[in-house]
PDB file of N, CA and C in Angstrom:
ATOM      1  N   UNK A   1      -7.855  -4.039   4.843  1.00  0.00           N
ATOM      2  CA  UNK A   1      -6.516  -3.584   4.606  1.00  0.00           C
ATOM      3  C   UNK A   1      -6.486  -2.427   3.611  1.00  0.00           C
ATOM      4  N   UNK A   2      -7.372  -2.583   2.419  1.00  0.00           N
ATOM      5  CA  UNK A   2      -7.168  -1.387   1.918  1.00  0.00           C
ATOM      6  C   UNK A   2      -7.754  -0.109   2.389  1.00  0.00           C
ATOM      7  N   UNK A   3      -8.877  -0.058   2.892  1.00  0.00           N
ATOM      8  CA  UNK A   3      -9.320   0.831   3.566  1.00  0.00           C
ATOM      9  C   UNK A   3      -7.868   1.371   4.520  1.00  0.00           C
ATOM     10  N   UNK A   4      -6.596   0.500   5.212  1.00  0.00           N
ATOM     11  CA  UNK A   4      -5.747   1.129   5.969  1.00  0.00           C
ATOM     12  C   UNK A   4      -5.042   1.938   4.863  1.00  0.00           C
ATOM     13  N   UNK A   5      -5.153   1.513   3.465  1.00  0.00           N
ATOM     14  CA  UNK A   5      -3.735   2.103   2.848  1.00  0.00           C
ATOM     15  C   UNK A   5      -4.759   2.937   1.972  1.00  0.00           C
ATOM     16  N   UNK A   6      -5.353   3.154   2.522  1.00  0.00           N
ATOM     17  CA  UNK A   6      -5.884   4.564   1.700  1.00  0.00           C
ATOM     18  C   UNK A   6      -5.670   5.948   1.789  1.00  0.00           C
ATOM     19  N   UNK A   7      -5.266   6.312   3.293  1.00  0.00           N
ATOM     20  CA  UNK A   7      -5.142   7.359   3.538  1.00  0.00           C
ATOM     21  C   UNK A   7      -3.323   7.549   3.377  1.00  0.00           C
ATOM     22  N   UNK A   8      -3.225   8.566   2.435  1.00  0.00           N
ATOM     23  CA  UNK A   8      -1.563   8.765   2.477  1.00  0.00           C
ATOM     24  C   UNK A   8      -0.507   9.002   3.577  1.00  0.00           C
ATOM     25  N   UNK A   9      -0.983   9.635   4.823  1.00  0.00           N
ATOM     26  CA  UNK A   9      -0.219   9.273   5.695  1.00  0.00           C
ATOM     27  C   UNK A   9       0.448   8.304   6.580  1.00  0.00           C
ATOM     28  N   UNK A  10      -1.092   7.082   6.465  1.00  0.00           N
ATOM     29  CA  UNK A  10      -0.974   5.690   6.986  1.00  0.00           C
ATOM     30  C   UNK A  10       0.041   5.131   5.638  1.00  0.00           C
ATOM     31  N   UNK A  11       0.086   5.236   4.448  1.00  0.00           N
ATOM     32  CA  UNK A  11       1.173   5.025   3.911  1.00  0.00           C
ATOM     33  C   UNK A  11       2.568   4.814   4.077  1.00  0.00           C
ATOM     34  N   UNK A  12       2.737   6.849   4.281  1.00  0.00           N
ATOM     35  CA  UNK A  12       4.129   7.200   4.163  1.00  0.00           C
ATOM     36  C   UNK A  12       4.479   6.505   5.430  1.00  0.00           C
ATOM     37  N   UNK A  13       3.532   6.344   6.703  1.00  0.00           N
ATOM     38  CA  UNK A  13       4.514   5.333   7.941  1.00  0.00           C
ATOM     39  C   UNK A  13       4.457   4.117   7.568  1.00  0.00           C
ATOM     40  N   UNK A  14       3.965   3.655   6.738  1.00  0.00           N
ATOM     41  CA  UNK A  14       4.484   2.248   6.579  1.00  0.00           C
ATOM     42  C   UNK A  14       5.724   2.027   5.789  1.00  0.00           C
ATOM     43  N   UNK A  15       5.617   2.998   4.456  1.00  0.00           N
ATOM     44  CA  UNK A  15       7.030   3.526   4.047  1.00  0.00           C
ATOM     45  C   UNK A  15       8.311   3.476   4.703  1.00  0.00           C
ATOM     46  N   UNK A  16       8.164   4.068   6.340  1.00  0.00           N
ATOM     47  CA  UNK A  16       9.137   4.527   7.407  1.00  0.00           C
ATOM     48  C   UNK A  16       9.494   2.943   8.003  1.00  0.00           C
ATOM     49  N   UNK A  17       8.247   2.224   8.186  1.00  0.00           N
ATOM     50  CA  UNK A  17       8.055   1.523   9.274  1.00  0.00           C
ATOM     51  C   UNK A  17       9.281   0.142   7.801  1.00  0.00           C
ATOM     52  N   UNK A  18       8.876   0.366   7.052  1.00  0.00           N
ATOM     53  CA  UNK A  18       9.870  -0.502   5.931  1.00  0.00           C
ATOM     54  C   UNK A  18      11.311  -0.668   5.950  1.00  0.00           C
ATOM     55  N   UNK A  19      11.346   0.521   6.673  1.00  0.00           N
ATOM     56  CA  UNK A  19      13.026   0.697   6.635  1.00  0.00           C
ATOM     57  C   UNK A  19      13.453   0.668   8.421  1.00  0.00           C
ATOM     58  N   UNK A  20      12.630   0.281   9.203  1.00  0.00           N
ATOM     59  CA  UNK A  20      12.922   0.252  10.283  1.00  0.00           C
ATOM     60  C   UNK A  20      11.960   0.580  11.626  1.00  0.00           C
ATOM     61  N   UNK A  21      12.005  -0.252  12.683  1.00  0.00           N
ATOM     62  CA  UNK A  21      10.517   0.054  13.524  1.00  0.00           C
ATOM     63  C   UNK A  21      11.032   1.371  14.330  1.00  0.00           C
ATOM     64  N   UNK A  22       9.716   2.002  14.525  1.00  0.00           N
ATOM     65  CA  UNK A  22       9.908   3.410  14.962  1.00  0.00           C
ATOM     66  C   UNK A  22       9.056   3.335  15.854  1.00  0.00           C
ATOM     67  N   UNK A  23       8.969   4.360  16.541  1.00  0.00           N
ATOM     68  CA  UNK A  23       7.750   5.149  17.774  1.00  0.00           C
ATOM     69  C   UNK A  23       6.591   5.779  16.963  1.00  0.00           C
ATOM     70  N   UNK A  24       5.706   5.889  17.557  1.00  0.00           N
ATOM     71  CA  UNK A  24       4.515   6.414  16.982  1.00  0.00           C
ATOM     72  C   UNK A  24       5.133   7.850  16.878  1.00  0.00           C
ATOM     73  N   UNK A  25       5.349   8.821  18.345  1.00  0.00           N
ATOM     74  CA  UNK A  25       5.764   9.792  17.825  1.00  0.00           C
ATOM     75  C   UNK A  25       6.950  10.490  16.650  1.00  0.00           C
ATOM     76  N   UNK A  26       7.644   9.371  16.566  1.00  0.00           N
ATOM     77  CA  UNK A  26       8.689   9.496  15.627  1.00  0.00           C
ATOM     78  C   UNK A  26       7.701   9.222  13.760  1.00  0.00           C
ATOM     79  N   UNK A  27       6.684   8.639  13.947  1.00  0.00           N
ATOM     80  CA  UNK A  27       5.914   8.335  13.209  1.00  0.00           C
ATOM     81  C   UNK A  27       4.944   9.499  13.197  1.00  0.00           C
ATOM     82  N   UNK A  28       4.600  10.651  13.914  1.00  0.00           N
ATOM     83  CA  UNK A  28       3.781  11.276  13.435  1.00  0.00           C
ATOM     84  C   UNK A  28       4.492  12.610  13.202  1.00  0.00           C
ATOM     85  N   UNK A  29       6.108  13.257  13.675  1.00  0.00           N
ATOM     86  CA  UNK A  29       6.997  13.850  13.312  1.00  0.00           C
ATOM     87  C   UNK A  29       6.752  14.673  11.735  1.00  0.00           C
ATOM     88  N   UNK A  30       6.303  13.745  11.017  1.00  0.00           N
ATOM     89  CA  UNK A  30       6.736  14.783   9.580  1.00  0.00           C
ATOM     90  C   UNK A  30       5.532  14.712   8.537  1.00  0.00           C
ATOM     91  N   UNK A  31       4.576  14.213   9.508  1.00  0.00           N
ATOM     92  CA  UNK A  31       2.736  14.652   8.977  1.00  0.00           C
ATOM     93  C   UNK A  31       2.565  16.011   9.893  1.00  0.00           C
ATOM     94  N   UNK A  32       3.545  16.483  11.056  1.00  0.00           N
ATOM     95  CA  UNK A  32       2.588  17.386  11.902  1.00  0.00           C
ATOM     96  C   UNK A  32       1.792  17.018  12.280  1.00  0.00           C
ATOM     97  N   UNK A  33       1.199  15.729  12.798  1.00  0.00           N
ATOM     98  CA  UNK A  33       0.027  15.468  13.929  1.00  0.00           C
ATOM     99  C   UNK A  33       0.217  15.316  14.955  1.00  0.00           C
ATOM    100  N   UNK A  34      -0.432  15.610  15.627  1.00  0.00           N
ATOM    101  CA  UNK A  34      -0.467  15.262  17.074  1.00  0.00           C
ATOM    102  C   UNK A  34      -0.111  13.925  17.756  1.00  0.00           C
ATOM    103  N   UNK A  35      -0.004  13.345  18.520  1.00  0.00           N
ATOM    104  CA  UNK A  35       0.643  12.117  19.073  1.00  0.00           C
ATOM    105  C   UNK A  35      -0.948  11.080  19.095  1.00  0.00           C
ATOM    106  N   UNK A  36      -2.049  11.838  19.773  1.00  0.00           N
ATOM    107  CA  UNK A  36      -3.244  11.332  19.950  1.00  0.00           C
ATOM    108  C   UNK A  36      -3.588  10.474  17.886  1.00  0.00           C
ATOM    109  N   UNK A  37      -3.567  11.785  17.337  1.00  0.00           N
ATOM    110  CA  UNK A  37      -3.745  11.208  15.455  1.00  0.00           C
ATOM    111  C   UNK A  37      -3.094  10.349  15.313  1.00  0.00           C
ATOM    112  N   UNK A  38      -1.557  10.794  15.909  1.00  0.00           N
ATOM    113  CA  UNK A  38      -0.465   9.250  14.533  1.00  0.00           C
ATOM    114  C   UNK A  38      -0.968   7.859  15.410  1.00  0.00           C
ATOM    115  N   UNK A  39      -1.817   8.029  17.087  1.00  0.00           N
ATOM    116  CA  UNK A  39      -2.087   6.792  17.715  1.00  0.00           C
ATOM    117  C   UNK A  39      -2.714   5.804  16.380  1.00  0.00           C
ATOM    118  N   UNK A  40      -4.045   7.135  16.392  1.00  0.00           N
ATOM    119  CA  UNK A  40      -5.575   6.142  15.563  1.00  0.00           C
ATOM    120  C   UNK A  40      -4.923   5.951  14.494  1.00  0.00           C
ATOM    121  N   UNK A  41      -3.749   6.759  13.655  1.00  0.00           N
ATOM    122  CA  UNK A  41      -3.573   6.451  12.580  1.00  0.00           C
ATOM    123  C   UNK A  41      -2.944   4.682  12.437  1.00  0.00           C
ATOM    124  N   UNK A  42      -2.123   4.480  13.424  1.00  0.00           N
ATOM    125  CA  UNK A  42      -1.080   3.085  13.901  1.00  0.00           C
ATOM    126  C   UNK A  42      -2.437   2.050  13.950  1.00  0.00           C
ATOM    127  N   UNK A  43      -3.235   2.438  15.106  1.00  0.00           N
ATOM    128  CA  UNK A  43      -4.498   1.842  15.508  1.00  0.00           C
ATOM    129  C   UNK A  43      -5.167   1.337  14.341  1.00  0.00           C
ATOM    130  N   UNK A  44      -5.722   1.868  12.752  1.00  0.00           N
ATOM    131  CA  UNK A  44      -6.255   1.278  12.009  1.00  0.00           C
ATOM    132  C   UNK A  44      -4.672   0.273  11.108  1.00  0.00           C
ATOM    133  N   UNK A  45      -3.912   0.643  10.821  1.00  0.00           N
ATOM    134  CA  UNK A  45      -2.613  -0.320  10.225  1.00  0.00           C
ATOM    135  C   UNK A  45      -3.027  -1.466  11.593  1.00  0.00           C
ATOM    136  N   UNK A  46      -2.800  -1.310  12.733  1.00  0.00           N
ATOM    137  CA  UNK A  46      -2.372  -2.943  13.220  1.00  0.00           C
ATOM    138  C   UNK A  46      -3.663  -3.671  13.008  1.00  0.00           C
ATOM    139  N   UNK A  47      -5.164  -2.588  12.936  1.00  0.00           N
ATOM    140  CA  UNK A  47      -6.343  -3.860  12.888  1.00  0.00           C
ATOM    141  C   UNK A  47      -6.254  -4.307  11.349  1.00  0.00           C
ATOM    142  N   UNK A  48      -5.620  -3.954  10.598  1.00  0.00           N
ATOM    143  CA  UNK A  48      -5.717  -4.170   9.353  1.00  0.00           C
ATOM    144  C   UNK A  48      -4.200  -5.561   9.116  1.00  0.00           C
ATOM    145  N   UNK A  49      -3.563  -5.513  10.255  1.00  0.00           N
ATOM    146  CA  UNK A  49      -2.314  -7.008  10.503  1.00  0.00           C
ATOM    147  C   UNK A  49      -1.500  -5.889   9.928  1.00  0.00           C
ATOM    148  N   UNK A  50      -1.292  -4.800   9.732  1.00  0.00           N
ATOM    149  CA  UNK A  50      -0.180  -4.467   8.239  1.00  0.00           C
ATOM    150  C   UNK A  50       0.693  -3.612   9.711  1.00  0.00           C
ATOM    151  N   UNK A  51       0.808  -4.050  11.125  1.00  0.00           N
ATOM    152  CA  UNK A  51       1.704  -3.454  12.050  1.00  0.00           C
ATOM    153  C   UNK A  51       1.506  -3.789  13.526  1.00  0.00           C
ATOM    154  N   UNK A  52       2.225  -4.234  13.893  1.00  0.00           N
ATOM    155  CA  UNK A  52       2.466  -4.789  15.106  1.00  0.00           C
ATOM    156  C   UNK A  52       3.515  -3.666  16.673  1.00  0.00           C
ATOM    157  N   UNK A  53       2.436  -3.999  17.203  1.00  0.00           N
ATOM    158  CA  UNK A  53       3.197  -2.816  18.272  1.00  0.00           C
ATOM    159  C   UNK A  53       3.765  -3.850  19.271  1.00  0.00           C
ATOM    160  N   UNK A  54       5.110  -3.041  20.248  1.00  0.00           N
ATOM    161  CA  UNK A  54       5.641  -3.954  20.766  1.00  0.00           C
ATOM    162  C   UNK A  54       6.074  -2.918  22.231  1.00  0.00           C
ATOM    163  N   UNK A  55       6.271  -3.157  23.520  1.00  0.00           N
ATOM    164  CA  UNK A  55       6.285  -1.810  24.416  1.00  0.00           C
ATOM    165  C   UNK A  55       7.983  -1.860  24.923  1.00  0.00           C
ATOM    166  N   UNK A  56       8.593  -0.688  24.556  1.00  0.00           N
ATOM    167  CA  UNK A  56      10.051  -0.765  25.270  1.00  0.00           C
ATOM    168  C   UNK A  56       9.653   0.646  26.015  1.00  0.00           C
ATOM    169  N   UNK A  57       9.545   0.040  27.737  1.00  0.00           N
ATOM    170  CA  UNK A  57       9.734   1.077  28.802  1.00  0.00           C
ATOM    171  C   UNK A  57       8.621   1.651  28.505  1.00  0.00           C
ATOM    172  N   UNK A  58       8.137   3.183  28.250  1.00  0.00           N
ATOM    173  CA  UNK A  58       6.957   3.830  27.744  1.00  0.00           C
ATOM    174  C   UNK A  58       7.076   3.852  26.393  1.00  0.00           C
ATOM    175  N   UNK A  59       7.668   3.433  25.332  1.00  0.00           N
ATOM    176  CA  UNK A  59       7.485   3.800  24.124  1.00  0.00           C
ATOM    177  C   UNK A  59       7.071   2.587  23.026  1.00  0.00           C
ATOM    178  N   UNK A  60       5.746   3.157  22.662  1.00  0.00           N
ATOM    179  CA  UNK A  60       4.988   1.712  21.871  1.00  0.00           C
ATOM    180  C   UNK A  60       5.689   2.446  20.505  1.00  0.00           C
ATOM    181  N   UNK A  61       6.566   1.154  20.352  1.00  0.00           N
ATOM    182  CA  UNK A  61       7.352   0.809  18.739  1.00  0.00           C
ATOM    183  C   UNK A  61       6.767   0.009  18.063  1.00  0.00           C
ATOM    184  N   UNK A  62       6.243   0.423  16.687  1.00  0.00           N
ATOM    185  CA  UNK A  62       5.666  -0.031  15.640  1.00  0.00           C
ATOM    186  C   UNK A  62       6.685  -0.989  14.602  1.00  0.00           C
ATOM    187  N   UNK A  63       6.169  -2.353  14.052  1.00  0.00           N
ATOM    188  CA  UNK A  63       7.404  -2.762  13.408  1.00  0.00           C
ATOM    189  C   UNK A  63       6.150  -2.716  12.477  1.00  0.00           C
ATOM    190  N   UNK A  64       6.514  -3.536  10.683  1.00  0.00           N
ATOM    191  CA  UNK A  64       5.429  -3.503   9.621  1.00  0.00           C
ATOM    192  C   UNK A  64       5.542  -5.454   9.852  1.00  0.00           C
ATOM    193  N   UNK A  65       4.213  -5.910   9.421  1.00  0.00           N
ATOM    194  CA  UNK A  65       3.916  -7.075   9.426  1.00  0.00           C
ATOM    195  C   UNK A  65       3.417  -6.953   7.640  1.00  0.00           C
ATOM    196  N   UNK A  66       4.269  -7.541   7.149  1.00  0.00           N
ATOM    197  CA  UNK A  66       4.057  -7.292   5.444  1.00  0.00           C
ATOM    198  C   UNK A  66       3.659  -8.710   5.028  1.00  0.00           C
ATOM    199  N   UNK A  67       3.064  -9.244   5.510  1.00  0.00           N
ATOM    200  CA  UNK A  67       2.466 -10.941   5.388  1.00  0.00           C
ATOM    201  C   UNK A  67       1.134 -10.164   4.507  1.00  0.00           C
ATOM    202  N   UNK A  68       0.165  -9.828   5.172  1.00  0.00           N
ATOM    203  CA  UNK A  68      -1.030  -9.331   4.696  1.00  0.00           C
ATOM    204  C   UNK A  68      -0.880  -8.596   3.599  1.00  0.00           C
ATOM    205  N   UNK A  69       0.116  -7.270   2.901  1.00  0.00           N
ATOM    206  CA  UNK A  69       0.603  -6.897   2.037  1.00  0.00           C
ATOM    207  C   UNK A  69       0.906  -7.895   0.529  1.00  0.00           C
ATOM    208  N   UNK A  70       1.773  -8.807   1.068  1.00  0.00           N
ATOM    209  CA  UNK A  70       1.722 -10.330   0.095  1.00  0.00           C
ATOM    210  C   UNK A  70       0.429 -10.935  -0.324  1.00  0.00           C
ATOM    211  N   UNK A  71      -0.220 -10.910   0.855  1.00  0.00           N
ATOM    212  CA  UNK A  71      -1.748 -11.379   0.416  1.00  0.00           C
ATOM    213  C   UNK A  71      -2.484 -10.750  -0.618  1.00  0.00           C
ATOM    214  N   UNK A  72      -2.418  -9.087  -0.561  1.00  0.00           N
ATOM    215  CA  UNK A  72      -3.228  -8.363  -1.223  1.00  0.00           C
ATOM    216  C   UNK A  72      -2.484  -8.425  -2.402  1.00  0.00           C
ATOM    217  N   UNK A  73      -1.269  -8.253  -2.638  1.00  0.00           N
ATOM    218  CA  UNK A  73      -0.576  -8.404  -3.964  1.00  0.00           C
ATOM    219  C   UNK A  73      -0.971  -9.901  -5.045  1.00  0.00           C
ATOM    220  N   UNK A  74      -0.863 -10.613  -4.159  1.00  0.00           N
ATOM    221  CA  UNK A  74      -1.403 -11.723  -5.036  1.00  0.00           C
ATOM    222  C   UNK A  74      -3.044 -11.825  -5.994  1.00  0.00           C
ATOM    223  N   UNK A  75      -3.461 -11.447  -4.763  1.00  0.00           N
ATOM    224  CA  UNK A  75      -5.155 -10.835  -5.205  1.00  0.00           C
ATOM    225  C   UNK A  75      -4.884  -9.903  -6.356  1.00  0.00           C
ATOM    226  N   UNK A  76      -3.933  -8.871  -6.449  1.00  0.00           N
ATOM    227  CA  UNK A  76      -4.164  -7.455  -7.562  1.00  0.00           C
ATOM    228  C   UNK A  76      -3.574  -8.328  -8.572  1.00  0.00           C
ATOM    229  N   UNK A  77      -2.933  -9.447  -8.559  1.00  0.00           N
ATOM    230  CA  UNK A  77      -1.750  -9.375  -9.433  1.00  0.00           C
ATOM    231  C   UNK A  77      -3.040 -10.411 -10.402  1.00  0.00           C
ATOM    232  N   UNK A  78      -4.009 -11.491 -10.006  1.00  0.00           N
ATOM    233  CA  UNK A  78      -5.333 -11.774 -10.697  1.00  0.00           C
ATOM    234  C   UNK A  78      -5.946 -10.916 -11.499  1.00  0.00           C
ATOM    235  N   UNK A  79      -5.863  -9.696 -10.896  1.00  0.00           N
ATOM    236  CA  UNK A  79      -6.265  -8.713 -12.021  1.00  0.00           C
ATOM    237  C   UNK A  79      -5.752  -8.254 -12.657  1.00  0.00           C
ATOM    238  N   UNK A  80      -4.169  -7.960 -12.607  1.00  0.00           N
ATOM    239  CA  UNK A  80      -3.193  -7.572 -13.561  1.00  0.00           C
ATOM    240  C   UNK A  80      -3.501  -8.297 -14.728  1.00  0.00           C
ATOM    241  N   UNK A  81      -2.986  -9.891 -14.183  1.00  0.00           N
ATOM    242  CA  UNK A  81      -3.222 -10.701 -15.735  1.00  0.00           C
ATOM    243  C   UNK A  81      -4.471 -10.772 -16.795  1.00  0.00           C
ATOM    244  N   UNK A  82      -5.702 -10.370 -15.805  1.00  0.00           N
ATOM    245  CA  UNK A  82      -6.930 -10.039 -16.766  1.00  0.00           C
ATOM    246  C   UNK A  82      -6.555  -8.810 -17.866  1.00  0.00           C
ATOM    247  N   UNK A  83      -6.192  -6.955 -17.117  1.00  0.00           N
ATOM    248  CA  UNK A  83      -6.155  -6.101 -17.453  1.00  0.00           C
ATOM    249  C   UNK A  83      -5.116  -6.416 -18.951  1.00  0.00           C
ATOM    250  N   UNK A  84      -3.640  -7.034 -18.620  1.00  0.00           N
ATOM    251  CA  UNK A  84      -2.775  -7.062 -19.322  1.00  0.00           C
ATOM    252  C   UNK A  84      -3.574  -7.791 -20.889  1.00  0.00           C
ATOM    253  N   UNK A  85      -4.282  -9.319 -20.752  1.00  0.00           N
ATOM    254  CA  UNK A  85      -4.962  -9.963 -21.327  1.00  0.00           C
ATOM    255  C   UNK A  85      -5.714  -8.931 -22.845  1.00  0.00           C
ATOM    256  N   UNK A  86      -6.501  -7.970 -21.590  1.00  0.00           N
ATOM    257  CA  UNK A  86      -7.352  -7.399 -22.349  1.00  0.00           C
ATOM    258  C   UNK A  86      -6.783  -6.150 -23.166  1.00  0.00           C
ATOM    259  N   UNK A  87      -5.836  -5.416 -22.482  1.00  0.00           N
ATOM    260  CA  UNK A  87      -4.780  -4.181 -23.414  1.00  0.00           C
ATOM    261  C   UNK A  87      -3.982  -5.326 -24.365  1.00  0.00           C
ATOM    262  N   UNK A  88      -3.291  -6.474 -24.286  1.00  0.00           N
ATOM    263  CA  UNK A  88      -3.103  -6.534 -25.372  1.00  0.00           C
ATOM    264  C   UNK A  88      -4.565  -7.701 -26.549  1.00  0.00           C
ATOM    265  N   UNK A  89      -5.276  -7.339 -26.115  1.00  0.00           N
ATOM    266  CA  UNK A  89      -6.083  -7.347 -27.213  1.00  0.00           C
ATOM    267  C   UNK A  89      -6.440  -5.948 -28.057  1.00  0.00           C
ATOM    268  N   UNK A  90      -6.444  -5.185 -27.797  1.00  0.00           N
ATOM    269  CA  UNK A  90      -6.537  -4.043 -27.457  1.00  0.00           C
ATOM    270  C   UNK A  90      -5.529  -3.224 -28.647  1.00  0.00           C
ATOM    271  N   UNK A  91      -4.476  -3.929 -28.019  1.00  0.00           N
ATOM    272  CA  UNK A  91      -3.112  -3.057 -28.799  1.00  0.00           C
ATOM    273  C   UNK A  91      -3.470  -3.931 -30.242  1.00  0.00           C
ATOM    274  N   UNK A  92      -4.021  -5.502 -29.710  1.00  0.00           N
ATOM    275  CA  UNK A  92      -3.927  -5.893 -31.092  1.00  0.00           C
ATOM    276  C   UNK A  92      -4.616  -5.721 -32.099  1.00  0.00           C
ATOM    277  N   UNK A  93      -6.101  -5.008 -31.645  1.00  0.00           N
ATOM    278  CA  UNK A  93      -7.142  -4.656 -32.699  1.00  0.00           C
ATOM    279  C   UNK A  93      -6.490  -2.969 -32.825  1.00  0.00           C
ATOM    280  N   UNK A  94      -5.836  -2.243 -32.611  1.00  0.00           N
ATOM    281  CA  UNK A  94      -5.440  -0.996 -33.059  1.00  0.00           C
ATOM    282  C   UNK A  94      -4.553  -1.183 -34.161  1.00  0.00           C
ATOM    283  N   UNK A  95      -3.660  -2.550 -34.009  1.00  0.00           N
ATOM    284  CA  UNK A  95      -2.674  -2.759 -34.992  1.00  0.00           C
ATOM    285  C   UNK A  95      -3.170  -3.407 -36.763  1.00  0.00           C
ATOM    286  N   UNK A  96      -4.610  -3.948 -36.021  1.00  0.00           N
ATOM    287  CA  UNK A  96      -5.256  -4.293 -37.014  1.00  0.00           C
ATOM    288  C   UNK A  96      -6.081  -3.412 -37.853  1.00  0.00           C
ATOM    289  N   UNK A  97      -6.188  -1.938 -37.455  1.00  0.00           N
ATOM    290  CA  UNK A  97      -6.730  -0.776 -37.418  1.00  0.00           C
ATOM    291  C   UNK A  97      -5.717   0.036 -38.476  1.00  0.00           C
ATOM    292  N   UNK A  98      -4.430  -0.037 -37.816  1.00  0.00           N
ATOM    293  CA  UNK A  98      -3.489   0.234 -39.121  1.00  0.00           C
ATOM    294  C   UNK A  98      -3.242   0.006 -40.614  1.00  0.00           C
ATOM    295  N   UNK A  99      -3.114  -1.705 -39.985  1.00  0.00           N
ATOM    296  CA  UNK A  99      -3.103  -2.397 -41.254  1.00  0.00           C
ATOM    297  C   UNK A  99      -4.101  -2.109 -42.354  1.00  0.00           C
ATOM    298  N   UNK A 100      -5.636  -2.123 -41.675  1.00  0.00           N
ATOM    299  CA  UNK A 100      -5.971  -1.964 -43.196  1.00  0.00           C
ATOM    300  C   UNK A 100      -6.032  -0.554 -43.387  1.00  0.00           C
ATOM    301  N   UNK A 101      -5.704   0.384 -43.151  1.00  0.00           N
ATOM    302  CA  UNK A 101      -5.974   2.144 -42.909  1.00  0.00           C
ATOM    303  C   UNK A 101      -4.759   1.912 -44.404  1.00  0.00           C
ATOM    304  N   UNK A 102      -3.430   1.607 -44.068  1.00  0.00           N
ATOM    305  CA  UNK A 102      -2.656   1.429 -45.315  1.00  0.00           C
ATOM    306  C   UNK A 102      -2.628   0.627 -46.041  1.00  0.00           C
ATOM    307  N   UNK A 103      -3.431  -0.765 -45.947  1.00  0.00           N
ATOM    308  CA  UNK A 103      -3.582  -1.428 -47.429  1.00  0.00           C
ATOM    309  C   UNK A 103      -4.939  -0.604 -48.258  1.00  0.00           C
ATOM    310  N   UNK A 104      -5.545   0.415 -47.037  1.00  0.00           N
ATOM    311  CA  UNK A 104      -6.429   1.268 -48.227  1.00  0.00           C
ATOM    312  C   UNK A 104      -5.519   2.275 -49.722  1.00  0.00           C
TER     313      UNK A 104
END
């Protein structure tokens, strides 16, 4: 999954795809790619679960499947609480850094 959200364009359509399911070509519209690109671009989001295609008539509409998104958030958010842990230790040995700088 992160490998899908690495590239900023596979982003900004998921961005799009957030606010409503679209067409691929309506999805590759305002990168300027070609219809063949915004395919592979859709193509790595759905193997990654983060988009689900669905067929009306000829037009494959992309919706976002944000289940897997939840997943990965939970995972970062393990490391948040480490990072946070360790800045405020951090903040707290700078404050201790003060203190004695002015009881000198």
């Amino acid at each position: 999954m992160f490998r899908a959200l690495a590239h900023p364009a596979r982003r900004q359509m998921l961005r799009t795809l957030a606010r409503e399911p679209t067409s691929i070509s309506d999805l590759a519209r305002p990168h300027r790619m070609s219809l063949a690109a915004a395919a592979k671009h859709v193509h790595v989001l759905e193997s990654a679960g983060l988009v689900r295609l669905t067929l009306s008539g000829r037009t494959r509409m992309c919706r976002i499947d944000a289940e897997p998104l939840s997943e990965a958030y939970e995972w970062i958010r393990t490391y948040e609480r480490l990072w946070s842990r360790r800045l405020d230790a951090l903040e707290a040995l700078f404050a201790n850094d003060d203190d004695e700088e002015e009881d000198s």
